[in-house]
C-alpha atoms as a PDB file:
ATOM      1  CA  UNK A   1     -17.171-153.923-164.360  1.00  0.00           C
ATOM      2  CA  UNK A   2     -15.423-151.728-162.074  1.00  0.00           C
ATOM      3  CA  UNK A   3     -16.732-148.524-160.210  1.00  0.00           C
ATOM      4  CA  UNK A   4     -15.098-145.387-159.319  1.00  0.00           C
ATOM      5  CA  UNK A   5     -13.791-144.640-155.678  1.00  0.00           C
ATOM      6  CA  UNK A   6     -14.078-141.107-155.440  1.00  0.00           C
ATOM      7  CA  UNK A   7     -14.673-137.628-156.828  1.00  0.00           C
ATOM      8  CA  UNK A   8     -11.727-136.797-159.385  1.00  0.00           C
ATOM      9  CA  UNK A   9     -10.918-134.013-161.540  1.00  0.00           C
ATOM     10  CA  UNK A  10      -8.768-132.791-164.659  1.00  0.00           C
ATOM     11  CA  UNK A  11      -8.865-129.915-166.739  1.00  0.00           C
ATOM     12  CA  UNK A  12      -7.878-129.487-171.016  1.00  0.00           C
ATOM     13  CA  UNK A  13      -7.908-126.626-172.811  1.00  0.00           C
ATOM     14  CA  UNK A  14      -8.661-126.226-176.796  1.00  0.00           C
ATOM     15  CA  UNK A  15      -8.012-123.035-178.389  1.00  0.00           C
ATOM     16  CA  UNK A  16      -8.718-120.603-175.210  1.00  0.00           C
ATOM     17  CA  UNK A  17     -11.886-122.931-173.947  1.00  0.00           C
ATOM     18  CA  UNK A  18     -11.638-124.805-171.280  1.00  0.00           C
ATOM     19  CA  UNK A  19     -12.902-128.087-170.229  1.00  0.00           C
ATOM     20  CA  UNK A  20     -12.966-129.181-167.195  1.00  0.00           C
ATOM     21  CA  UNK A  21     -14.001-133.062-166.093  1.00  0.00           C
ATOM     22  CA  UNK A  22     -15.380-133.829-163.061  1.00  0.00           C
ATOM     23  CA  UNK A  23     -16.490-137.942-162.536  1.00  0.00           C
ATOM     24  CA  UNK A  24     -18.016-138.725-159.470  1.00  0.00           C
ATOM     25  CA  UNK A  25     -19.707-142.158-158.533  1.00  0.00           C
ATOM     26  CA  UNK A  26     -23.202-142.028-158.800  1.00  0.00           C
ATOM     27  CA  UNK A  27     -25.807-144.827-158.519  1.00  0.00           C
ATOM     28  CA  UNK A  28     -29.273-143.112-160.358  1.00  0.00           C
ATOM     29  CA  UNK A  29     -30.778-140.694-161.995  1.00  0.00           C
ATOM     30  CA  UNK A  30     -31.829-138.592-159.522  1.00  0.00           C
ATOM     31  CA  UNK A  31     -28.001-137.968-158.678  1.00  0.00           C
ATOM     32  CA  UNK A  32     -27.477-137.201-162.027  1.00  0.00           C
ATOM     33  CA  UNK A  33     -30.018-134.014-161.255  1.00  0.00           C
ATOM     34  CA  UNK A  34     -28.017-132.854-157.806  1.00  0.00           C
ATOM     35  CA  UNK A  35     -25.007-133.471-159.999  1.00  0.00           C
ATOM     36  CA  UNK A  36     -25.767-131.252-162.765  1.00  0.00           C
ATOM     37  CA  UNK A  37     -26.936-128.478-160.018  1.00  0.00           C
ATOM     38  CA  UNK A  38     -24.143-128.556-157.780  1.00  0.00           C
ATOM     39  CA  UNK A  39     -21.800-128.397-160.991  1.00  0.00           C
ATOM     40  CA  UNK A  40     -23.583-125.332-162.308  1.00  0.00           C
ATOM     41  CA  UNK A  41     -23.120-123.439-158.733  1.00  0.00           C
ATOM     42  CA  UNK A  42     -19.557-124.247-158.424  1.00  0.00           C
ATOM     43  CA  UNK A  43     -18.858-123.105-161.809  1.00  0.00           C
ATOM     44  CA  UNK A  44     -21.678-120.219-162.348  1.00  0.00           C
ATOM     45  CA  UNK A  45     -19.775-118.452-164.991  1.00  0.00           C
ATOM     46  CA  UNK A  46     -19.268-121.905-167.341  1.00  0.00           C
ATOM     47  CA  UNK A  47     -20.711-121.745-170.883  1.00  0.00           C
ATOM     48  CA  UNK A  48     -21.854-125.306-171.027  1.00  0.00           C
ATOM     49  CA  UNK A  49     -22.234-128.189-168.131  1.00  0.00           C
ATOM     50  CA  UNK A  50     -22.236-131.381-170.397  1.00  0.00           C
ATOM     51  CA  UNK A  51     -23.152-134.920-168.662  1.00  0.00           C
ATOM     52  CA  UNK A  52     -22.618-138.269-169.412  1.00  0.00           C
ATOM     53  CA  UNK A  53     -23.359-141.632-167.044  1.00  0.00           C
ATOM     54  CA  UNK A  54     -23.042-145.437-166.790  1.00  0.00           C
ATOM     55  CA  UNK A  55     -24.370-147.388-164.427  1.00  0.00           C
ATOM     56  CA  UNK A  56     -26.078-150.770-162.810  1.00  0.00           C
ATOM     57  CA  UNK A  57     -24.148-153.742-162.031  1.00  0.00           C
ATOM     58  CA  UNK A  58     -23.606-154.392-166.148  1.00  0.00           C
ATOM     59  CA  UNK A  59     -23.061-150.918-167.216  1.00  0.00           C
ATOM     60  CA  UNK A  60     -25.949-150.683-168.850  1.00  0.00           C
ATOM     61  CA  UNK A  61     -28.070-148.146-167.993  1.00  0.00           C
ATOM     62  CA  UNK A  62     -27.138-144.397-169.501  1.00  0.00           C
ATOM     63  CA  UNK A  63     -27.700-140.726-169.361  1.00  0.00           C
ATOM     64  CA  UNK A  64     -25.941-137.695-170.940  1.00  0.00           C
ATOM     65  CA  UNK A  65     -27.103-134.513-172.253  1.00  0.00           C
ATOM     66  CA  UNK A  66     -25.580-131.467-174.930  1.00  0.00           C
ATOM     67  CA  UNK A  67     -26.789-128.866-172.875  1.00  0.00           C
ATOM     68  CA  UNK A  68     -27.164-126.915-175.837  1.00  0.00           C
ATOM     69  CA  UNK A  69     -23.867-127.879-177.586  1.00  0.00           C
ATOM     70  CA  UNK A  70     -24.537-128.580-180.961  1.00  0.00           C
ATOM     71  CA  UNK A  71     -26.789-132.100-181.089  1.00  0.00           C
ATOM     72  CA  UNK A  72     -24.340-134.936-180.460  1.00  0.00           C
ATOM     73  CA  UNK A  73     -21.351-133.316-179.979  1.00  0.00           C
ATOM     74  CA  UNK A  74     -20.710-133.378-176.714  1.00  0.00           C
ATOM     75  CA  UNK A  75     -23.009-135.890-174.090  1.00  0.00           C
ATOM     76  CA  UNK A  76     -22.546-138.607-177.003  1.00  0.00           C
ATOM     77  CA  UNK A  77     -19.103-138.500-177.409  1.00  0.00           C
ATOM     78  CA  UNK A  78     -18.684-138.132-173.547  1.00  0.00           C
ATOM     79  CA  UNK A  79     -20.400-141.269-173.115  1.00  0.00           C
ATOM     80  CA  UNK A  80     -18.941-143.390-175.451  1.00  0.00           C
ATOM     81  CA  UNK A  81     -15.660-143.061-173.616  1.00  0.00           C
ATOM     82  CA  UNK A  82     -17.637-144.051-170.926  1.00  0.00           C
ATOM     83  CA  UNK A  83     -19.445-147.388-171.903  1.00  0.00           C
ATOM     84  CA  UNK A  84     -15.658-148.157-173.743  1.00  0.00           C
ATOM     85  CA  UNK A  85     -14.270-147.807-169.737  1.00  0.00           C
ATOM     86  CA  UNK A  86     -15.550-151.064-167.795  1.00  0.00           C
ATOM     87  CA  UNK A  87     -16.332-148.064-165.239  1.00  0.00           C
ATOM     88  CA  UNK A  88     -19.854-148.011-164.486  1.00  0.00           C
ATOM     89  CA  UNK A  89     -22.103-146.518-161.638  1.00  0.00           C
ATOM     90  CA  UNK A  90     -20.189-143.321-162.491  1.00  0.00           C
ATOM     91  CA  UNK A  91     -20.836-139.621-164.076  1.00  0.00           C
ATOM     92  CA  UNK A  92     -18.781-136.999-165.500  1.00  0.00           C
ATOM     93  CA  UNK A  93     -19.551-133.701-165.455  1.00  0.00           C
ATOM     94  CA  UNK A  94     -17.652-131.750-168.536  1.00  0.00           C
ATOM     95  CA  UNK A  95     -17.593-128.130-167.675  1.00  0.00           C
ATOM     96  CA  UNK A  96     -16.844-125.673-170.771  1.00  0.00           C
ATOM     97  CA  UNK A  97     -15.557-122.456-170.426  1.00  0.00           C
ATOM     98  CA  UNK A  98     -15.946-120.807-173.884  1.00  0.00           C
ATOM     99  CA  UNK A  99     -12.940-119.384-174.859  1.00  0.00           C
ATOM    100  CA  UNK A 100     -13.748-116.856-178.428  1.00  0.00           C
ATOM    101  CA  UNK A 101     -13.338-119.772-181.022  1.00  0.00           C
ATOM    102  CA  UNK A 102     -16.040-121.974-182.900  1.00  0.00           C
ATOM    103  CA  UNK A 103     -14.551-125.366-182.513  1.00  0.00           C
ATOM    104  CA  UNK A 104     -16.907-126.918-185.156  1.00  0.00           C
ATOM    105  CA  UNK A 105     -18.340-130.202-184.766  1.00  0.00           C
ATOM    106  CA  UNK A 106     -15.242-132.566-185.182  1.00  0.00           C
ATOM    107  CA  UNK A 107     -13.760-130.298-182.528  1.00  0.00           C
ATOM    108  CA  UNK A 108     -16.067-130.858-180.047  1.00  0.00           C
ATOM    109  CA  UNK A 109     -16.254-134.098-180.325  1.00  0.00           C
ATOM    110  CA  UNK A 110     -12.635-134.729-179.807  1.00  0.00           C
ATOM    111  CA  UNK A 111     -12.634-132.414-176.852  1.00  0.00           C
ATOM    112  CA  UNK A 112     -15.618-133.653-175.047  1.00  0.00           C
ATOM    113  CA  UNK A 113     -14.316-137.356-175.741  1.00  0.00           C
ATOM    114  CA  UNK A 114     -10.818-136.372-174.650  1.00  0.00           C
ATOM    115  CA  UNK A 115     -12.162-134.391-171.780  1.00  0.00           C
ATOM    116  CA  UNK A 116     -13.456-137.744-170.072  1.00  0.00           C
ATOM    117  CA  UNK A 117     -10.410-139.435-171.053  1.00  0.00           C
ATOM    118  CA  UNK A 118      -8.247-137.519-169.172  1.00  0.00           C
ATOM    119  CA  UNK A 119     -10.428-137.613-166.095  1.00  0.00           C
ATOM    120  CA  UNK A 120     -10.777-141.407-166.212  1.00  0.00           C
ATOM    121  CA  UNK A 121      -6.370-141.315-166.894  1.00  0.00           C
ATOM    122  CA  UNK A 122      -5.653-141.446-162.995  1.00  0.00           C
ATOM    123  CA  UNK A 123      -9.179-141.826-161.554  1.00  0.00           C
ATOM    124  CA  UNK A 124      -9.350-145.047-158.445  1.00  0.00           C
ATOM    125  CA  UNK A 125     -11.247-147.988-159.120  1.00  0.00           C
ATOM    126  CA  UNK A 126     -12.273-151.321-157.811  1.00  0.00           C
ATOM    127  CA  UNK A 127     -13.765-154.205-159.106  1.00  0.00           C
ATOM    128  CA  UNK A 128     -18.102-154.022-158.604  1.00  0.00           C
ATOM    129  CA  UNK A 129     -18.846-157.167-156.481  1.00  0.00           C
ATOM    130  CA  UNK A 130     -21.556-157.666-154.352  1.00  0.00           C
ATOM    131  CA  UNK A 131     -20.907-156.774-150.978  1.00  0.00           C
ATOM    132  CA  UNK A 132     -22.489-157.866-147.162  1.00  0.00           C
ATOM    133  CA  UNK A 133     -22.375-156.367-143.594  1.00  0.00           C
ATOM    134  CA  UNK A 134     -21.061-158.311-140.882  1.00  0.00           C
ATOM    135  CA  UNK A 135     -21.512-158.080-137.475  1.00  0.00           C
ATOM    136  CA  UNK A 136     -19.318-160.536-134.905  1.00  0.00           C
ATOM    137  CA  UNK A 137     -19.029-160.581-131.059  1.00  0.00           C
ATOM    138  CA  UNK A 138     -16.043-162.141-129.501  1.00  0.00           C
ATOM    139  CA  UNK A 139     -14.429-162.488-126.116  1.00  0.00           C
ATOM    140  CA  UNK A 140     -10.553-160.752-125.238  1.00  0.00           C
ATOM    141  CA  UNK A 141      -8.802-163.949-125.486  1.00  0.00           C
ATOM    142  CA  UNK A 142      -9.579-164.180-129.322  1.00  0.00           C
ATOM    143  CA  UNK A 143      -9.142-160.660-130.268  1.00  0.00           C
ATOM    144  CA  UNK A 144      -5.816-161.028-132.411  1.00  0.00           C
ATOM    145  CA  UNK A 145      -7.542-164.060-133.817  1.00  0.00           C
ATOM    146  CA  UNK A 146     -10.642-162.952-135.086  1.00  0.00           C
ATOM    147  CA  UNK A 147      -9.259-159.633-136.466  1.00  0.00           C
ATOM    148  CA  UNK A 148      -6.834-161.779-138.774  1.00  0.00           C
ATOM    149  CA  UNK A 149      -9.793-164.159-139.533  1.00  0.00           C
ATOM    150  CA  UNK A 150     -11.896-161.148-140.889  1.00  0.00           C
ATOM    151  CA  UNK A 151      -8.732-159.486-142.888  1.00  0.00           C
ATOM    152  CA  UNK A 152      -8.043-162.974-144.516  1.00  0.00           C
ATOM    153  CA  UNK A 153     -12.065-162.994-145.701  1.00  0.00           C
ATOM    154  CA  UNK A 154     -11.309-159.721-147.396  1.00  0.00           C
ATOM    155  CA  UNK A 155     -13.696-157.522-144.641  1.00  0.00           C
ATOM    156  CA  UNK A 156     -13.141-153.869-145.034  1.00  0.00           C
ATOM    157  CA  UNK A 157     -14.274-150.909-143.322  1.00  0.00           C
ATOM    158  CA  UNK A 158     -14.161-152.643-140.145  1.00  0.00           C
ATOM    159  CA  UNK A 159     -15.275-151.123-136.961  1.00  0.00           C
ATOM    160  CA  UNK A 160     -14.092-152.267-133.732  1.00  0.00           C
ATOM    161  CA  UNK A 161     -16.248-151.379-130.039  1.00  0.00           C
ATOM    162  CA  UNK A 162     -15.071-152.577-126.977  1.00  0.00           C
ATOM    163  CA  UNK A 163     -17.232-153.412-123.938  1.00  0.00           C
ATOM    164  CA  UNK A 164     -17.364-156.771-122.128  1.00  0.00           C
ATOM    165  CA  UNK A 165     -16.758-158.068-125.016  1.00  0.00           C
ATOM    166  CA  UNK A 166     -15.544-157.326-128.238  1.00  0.00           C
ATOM    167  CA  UNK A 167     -17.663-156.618-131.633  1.00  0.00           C
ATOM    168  CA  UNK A 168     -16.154-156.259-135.150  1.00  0.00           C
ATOM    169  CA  UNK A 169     -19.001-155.080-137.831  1.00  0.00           C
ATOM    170  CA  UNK A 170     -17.990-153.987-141.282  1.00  0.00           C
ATOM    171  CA  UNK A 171     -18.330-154.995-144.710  1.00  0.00           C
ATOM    172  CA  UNK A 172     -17.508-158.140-147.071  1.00  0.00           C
ATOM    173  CA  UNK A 173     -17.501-159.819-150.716  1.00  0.00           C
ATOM    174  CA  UNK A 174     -20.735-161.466-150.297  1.00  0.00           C
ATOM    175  CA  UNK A 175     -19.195-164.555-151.965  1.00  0.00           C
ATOM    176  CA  UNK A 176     -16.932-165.216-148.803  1.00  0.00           C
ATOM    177  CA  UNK A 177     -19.485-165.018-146.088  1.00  0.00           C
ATOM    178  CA  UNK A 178     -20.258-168.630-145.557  1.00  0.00           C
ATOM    179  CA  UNK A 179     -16.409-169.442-145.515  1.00  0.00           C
ATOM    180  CA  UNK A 180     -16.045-166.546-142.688  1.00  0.00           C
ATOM    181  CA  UNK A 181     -18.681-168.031-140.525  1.00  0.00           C
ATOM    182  CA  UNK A 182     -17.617-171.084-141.135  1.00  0.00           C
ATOM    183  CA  UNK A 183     -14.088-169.949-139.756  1.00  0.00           C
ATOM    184  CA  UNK A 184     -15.589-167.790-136.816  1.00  0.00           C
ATOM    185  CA  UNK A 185     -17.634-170.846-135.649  1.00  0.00           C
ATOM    186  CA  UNK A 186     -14.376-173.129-135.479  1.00  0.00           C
ATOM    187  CA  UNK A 187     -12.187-170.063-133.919  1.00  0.00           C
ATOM    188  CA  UNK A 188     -14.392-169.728-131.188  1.00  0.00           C
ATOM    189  CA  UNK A 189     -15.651-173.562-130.930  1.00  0.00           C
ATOM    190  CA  UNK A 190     -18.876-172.644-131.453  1.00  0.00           C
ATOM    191  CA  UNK A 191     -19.320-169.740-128.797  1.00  0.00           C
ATOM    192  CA  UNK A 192     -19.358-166.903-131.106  1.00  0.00           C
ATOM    193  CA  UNK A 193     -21.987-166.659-134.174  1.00  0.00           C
ATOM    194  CA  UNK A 194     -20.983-164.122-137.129  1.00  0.00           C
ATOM    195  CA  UNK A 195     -24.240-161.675-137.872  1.00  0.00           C
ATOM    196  CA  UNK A 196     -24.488-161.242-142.057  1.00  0.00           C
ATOM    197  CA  UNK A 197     -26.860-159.316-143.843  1.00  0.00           C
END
């Protein structure tokens, strides 16, 4: 399963309506709610705010709702696109701007269900794997050293703080922890003990 990086956008239109698709990553329900909200007040004047989520670590967990489309022609077909992604821990808003014509219910589904499609056409993902802090202190001499040592071990969002010493904290694949502190402990000869949680 993969998960979505960040909030992205895209916009269709359908005989004068608009559709706009908005995914954002989201991890439970109760985003869902603040989702739905803070989609209605950015777009007050929208018809409909349809909904449709995935998430947990297999996808299989959902949500989605019509908002008074006609039954099933809109969160369903939204969220079929979804579960056929591989995305999950994401939701997509689908914003409808009505624009004079009765789509029917064929039409709607295509357009919800192409709505999310075009969102998820461009949208950044990364594989869902487990992740672990870190948290290292090590002396000058081994600066250069250590900060390689973390890279290789696939640590991101690394955070460096100077003092007498020098401490690295950040995150990594939980799967590679032992094999950093493994590689810390021989670095530093045993002087400096790697912190995971």
């Amino acid at each position: 399963m993969n998960i979505l990086l960040h909030r992205h956008e895209a916009e269709i239109e359908i005989k004068k309506s608009r559709f706009i698709a908005i995914a954002y990553p989201c991890e439970s329900p109760q985003q869902i709610k603040e989702l739905v909200s803070q989609t209605r007040r950015e777009h007050p004047q929208a018809t409909h705010v349809v909904h449709a989520a995935v998430m947990g670590a297999q996808g299989n967990s959902f949500s989605m709702s019509d908002d008074h489309e006609p039954k099933n022609t809109a969160g369903r077909p939204a969220l079929e696109v979804l579960k056929g992604s591989g995305i999950t821990n994401i939701a997509v808003m689908v914003v409808r701007y009505f624009g004079g014509t009765l789509l029917g219910t064929g039409g709607l589904v295509k357009a919800y269900g192409d709505s999310v499609k075009a969102v998820l056409d461009g949208a950044e993902t990364e594989e869902l794997i487990e992740k672990s802090t870190f948290h290292v202190v090590t002396s000058y001499d081994l600066y250069e050293q250590m900060k390689k040592l973390l890279t290789e071990h696939g640590c991101t969002a690394i955070q460096e703080e100077f003092t007498t010493d020098i401490s690295f904290s950040g995150t990594l694949p939980t799967a590679n922890a032992q094999a950093l502190a493994t590689a810390v402990t021989e670095l530093s000869s045993g002087r400096n003990t790697i912190l995971i949680q």
